[in-house]
PDB file of N, CA and C in Angstrom:
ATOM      1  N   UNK A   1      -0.772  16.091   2.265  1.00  0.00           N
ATOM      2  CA  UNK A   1      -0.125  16.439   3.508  1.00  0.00           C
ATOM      3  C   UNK A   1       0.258  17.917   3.555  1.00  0.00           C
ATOM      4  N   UNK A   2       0.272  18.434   2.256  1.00  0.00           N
ATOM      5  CA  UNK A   2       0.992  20.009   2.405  1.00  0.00           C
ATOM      6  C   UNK A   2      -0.566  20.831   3.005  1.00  0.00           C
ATOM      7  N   UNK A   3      -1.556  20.649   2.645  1.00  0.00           N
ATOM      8  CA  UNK A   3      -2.107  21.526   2.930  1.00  0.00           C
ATOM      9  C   UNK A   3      -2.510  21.377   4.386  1.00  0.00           C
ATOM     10  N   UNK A   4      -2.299  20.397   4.968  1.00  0.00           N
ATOM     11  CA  UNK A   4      -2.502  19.964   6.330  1.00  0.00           C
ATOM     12  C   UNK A   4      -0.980  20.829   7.081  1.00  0.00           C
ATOM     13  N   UNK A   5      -0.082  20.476   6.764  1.00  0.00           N
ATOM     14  CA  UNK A   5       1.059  20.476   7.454  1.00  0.00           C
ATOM     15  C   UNK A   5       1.583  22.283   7.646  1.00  0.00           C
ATOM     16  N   UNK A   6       1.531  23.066   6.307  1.00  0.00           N
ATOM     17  CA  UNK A   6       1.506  24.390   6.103  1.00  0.00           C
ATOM     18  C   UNK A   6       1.075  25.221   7.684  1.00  0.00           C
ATOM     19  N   UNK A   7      -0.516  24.744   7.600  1.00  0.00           N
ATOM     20  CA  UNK A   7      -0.885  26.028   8.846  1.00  0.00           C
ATOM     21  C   UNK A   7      -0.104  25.661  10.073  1.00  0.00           C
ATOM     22  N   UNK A   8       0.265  24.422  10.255  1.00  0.00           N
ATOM     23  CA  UNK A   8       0.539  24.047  11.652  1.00  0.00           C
ATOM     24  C   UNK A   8       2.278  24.789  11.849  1.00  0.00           C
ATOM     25  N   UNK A   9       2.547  24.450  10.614  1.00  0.00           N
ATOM     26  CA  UNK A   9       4.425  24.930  10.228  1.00  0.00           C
ATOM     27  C   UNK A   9       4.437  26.373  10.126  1.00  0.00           C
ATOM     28  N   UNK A  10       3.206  27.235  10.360  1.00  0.00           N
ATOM     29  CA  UNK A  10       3.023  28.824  10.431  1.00  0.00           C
ATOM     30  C   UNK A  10       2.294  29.310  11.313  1.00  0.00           C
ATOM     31  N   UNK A  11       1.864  28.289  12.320  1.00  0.00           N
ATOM     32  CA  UNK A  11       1.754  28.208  13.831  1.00  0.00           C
ATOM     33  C   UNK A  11       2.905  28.061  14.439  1.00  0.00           C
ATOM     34  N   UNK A  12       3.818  27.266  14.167  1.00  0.00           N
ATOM     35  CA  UNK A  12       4.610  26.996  15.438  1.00  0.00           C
ATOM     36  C   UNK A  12       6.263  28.095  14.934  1.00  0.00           C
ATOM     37  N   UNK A  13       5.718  28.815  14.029  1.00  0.00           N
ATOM     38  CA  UNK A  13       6.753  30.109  13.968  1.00  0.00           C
ATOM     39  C   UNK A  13       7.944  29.448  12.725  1.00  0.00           C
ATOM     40  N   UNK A  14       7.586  28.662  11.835  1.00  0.00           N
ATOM     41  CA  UNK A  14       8.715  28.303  10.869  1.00  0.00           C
ATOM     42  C   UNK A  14       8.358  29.261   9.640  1.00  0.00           C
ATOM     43  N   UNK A  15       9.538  29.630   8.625  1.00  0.00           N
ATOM     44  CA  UNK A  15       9.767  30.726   7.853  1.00  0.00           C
ATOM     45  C   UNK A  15       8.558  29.370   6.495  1.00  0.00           C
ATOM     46  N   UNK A  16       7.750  30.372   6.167  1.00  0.00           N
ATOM     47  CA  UNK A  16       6.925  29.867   4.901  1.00  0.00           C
ATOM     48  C   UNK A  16       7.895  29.119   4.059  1.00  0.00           C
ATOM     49  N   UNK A  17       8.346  29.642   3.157  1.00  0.00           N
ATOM     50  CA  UNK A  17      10.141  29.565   2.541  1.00  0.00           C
ATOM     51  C   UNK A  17      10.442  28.280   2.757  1.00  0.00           C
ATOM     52  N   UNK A  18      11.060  28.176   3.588  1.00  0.00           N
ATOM     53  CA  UNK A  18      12.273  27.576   4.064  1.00  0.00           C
ATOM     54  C   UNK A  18      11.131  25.971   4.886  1.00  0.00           C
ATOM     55  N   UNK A  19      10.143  26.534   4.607  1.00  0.00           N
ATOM     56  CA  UNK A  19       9.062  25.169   5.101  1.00  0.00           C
ATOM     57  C   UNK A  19       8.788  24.495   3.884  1.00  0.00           C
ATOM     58  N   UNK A  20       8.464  25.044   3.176  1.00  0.00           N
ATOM     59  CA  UNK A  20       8.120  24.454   2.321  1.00  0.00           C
ATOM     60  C   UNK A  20       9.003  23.933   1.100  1.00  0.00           C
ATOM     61  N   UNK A  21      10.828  24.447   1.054  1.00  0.00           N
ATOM     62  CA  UNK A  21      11.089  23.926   0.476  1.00  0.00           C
ATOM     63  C   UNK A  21      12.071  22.732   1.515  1.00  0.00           C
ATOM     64  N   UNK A  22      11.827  22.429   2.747  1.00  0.00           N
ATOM     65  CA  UNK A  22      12.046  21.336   3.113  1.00  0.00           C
ATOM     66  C   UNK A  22      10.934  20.593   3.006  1.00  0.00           C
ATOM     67  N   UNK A  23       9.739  20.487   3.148  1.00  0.00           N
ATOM     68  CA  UNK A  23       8.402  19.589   2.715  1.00  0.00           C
ATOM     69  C   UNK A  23       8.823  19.232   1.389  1.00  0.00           C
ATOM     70  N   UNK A  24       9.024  19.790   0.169  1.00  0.00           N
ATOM     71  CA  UNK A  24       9.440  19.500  -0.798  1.00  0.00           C
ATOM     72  C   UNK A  24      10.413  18.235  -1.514  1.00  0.00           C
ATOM     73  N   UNK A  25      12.188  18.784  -0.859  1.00  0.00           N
ATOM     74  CA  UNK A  25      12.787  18.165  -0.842  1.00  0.00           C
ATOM     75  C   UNK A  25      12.509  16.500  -0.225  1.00  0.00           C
ATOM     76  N   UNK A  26      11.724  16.962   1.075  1.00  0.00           N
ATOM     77  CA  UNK A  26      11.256  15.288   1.971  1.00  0.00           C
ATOM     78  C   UNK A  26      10.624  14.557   0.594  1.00  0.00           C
ATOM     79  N   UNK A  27       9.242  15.101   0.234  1.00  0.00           N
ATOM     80  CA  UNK A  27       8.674  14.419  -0.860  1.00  0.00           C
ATOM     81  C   UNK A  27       9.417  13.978  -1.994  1.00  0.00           C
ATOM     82  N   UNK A  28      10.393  14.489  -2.311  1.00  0.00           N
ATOM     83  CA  UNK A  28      11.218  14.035  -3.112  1.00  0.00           C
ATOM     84  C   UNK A  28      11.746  12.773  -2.930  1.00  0.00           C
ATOM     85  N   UNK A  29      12.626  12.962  -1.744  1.00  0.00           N
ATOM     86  CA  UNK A  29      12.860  11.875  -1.303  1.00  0.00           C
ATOM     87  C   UNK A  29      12.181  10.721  -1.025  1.00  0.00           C
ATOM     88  N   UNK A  30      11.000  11.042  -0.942  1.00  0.00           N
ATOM     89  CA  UNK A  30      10.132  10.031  -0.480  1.00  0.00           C
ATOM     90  C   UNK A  30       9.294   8.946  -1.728  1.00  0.00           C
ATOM     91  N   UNK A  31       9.736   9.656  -3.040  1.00  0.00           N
ATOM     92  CA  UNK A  31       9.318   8.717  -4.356  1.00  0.00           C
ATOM     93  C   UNK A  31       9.910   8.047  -4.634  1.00  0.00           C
ATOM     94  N   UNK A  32      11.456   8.430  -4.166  1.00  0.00           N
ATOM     95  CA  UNK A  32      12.594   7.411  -4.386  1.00  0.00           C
ATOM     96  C   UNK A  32      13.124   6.407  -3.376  1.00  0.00           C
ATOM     97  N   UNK A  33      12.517   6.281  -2.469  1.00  0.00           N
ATOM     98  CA  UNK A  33      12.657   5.186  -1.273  1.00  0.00           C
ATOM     99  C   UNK A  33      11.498   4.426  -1.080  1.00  0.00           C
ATOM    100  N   UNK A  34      11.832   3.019  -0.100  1.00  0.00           N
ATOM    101  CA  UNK A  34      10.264   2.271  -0.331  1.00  0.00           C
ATOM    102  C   UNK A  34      10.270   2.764   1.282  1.00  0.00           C
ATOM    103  N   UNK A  35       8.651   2.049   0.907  1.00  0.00           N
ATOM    104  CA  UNK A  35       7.786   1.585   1.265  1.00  0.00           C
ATOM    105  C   UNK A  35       7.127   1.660  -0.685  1.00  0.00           C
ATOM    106  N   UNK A  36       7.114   2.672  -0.782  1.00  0.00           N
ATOM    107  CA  UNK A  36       6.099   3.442  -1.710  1.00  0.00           C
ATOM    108  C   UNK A  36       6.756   3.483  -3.020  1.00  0.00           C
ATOM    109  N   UNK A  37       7.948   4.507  -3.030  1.00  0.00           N
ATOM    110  CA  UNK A  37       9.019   4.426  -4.047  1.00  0.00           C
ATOM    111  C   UNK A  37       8.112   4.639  -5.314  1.00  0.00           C
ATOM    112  N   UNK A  38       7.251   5.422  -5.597  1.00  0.00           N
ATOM    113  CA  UNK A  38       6.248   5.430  -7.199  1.00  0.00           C
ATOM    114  C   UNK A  38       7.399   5.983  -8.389  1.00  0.00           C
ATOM    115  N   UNK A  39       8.608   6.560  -8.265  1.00  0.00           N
ATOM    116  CA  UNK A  39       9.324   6.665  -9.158  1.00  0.00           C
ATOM    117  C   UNK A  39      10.176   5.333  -9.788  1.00  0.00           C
ATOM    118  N   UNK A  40      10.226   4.302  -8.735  1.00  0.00           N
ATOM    119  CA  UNK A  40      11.178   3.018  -9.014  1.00  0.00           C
ATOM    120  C   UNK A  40       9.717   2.698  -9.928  1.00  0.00           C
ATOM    121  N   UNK A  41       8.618   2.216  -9.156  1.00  0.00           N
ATOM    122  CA  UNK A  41       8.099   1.484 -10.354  1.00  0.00           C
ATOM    123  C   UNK A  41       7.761   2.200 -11.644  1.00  0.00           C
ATOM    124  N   UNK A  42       7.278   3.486 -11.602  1.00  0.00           N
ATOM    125  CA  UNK A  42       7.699   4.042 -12.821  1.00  0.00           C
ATOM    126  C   UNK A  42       8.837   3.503 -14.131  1.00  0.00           C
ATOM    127  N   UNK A  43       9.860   3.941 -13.191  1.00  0.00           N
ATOM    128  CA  UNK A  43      10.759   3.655 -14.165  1.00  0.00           C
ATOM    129  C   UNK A  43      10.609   2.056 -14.766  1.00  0.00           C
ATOM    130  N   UNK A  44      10.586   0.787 -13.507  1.00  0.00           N
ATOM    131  CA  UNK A  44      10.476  -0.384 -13.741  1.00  0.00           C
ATOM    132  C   UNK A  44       9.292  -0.490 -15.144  1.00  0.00           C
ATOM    133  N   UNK A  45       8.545  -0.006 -14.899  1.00  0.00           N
ATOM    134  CA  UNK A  45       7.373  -0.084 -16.045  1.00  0.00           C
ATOM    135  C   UNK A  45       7.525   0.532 -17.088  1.00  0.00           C
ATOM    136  N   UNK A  46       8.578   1.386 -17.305  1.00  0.00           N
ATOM    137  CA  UNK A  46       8.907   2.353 -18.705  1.00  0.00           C
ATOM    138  C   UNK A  46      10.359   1.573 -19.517  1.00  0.00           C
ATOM    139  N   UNK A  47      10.569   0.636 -18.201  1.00  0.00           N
ATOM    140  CA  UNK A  47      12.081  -0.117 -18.858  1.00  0.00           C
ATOM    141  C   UNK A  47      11.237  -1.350 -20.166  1.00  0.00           C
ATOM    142  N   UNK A  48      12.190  -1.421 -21.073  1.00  0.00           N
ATOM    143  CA  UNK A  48      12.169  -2.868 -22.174  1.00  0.00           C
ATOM    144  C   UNK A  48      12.213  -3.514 -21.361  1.00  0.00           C
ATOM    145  N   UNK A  49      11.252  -4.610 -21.665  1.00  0.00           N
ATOM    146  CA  UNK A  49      11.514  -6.072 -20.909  1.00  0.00           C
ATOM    147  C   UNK A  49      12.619  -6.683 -21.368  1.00  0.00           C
ATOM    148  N   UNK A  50      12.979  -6.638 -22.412  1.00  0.00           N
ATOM    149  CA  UNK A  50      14.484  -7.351 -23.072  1.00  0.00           C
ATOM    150  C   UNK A  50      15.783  -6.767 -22.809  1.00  0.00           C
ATOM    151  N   UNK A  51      15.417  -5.651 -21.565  1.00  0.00           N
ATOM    152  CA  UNK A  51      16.907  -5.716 -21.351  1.00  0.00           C
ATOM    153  C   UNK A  51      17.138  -6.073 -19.686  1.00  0.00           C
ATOM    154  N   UNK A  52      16.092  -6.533 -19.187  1.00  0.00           N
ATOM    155  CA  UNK A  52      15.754  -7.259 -17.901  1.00  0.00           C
ATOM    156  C   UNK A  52      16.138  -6.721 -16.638  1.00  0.00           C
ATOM    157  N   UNK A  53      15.946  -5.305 -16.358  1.00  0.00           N
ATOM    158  CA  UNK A  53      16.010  -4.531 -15.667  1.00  0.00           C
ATOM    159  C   UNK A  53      14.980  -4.837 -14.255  1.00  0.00           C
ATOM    160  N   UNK A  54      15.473  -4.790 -13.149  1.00  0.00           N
ATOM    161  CA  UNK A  54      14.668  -5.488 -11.887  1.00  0.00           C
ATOM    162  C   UNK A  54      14.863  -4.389 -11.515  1.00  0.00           C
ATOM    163  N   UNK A  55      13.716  -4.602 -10.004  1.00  0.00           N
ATOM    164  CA  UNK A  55      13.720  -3.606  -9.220  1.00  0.00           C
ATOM    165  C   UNK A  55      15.139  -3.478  -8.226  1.00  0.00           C
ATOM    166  N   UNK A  56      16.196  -4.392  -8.284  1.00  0.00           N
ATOM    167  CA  UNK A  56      16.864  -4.188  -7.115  1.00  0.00           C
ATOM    168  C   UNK A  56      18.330  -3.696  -8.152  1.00  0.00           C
ATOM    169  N   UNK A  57      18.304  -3.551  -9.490  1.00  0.00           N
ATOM    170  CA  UNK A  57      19.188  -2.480 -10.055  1.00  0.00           C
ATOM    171  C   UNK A  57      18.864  -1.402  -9.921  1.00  0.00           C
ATOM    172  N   UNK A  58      17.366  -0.640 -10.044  1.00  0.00           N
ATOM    173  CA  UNK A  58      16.873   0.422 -10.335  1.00  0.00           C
ATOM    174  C   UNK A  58      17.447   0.712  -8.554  1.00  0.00           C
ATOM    175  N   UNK A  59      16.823   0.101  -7.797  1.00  0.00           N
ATOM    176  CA  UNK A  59      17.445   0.815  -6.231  1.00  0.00           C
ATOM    177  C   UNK A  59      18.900   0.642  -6.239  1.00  0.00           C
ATOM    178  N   UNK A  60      20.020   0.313  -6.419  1.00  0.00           N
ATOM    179  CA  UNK A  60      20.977   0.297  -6.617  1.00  0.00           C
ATOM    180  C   UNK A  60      21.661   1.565  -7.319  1.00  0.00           C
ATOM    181  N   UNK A  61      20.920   2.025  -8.656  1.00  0.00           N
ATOM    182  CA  UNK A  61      21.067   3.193  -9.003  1.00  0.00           C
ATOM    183  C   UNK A  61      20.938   4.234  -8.065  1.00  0.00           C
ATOM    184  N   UNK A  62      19.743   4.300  -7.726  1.00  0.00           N
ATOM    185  CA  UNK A  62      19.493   5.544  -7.316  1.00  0.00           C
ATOM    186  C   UNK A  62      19.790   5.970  -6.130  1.00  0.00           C
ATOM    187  N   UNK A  63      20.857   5.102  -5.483  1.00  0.00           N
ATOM    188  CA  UNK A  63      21.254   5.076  -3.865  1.00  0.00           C
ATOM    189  C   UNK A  63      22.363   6.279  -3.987  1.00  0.00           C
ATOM    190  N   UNK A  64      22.940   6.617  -5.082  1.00  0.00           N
ATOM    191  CA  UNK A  64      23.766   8.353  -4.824  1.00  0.00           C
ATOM    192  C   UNK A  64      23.011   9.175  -5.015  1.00  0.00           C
ATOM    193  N   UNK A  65      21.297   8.880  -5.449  1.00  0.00           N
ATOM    194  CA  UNK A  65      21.100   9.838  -5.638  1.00  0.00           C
ATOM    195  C   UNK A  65      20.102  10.319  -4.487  1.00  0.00           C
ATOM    196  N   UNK A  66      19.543   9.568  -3.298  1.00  0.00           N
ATOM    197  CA  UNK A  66      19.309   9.683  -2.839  1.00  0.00           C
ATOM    198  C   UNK A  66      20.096  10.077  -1.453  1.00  0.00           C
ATOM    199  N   UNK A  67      21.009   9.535  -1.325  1.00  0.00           N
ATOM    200  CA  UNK A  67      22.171  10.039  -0.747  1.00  0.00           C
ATOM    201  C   UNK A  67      22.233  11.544  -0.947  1.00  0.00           C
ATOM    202  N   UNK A  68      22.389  12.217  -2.093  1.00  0.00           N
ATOM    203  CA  UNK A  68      22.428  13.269  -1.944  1.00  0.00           C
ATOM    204  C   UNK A  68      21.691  14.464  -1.632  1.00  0.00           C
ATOM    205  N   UNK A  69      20.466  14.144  -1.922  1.00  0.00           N
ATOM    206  CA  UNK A  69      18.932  14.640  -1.451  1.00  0.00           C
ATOM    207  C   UNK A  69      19.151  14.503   0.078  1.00  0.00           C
ATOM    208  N   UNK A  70      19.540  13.126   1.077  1.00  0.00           N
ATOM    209  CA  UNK A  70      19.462  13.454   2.252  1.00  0.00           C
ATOM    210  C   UNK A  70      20.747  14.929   2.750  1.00  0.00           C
ATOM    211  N   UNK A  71      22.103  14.833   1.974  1.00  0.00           N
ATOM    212  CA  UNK A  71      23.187  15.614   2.398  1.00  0.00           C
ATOM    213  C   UNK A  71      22.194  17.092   2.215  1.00  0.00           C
ATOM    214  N   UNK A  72      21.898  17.580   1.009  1.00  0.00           N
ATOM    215  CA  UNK A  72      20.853  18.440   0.866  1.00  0.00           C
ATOM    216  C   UNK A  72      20.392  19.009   1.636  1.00  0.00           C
ATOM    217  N   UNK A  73      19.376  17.618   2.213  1.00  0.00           N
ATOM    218  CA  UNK A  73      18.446  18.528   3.271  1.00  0.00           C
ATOM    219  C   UNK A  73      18.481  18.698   4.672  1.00  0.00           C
ATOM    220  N   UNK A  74      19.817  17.883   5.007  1.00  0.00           N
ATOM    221  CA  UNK A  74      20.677  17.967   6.074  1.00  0.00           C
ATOM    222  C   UNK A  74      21.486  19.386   6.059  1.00  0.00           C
ATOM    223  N   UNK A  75      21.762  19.805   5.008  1.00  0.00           N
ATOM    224  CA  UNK A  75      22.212  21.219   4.825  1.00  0.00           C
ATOM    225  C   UNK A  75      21.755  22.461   4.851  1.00  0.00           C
ATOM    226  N   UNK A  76      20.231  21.875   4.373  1.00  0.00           N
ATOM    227  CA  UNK A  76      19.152  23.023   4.408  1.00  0.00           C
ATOM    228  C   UNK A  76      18.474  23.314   6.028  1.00  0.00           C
ATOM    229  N   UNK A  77      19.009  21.940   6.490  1.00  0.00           N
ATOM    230  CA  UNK A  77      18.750  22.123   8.043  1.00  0.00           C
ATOM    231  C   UNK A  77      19.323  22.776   8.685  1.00  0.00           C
ATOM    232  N   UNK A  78      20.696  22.262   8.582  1.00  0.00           N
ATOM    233  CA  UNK A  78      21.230  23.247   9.507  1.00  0.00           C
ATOM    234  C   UNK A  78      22.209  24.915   9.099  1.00  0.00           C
ATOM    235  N   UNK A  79      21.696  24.831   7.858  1.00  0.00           N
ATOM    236  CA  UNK A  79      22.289  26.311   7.248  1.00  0.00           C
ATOM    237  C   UNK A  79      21.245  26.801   6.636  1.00  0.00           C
ATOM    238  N   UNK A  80      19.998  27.149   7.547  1.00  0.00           N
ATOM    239  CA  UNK A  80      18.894  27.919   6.428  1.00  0.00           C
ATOM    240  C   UNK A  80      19.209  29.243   5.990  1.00  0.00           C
ATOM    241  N   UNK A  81      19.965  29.622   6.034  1.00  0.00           N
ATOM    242  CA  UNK A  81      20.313  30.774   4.979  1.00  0.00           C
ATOM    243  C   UNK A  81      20.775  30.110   3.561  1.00  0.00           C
ATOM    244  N   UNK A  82      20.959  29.282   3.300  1.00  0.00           N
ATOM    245  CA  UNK A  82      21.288  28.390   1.790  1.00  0.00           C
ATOM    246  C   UNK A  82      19.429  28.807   0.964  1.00  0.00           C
ATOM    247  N   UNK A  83      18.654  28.731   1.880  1.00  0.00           N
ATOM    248  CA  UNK A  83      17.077  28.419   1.340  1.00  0.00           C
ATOM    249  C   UNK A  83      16.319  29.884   0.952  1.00  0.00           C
ATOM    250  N   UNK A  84      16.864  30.830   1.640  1.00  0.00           N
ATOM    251  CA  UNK A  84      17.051  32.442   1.367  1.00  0.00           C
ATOM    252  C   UNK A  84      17.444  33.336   0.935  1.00  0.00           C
TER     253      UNK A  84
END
């Protein structure tokens, strides 16, 4: 998607910068939430089976941390001088 999304985000007048480290941050976010989530099963697949770790602890965890990735890039939105 970046190399698709780039020319169009330097067509319609957005700072290179500040594009791409919101594309970034999104993707971030976007390993750690489902549909897709490839970091949950990661982890699910790197956990011991003997200590019986499911997928709905692993999302449970990571709900501050995704939380904070959105405050983030809610910040980077509306204070792009933070990204400069």
């Amino acid at each position: 998607m970046v190399p698709i999304k780039t020319p169009i985000g330097h067509t319609l007048g957005f700072d290179p910068v500040r594009f791409a480290v919101m594309t970034r941050v999104n993707l971030q976010m976007s390993f750690l939430t489902t549909p897709f989530a490839g970091a949950l099963f990661f982890v699910r697949g790197a956990a011991a089976p003997e200590l019986g770790i499911t997928i709905a602890d692993i999302i449970r965890g990571i709900i501050p941390f995704v939380i904070l990735i959105m405050v983030g890039l809610t910040l980077c939105a509306v204070l792009p001088e933070l990204i400069n």
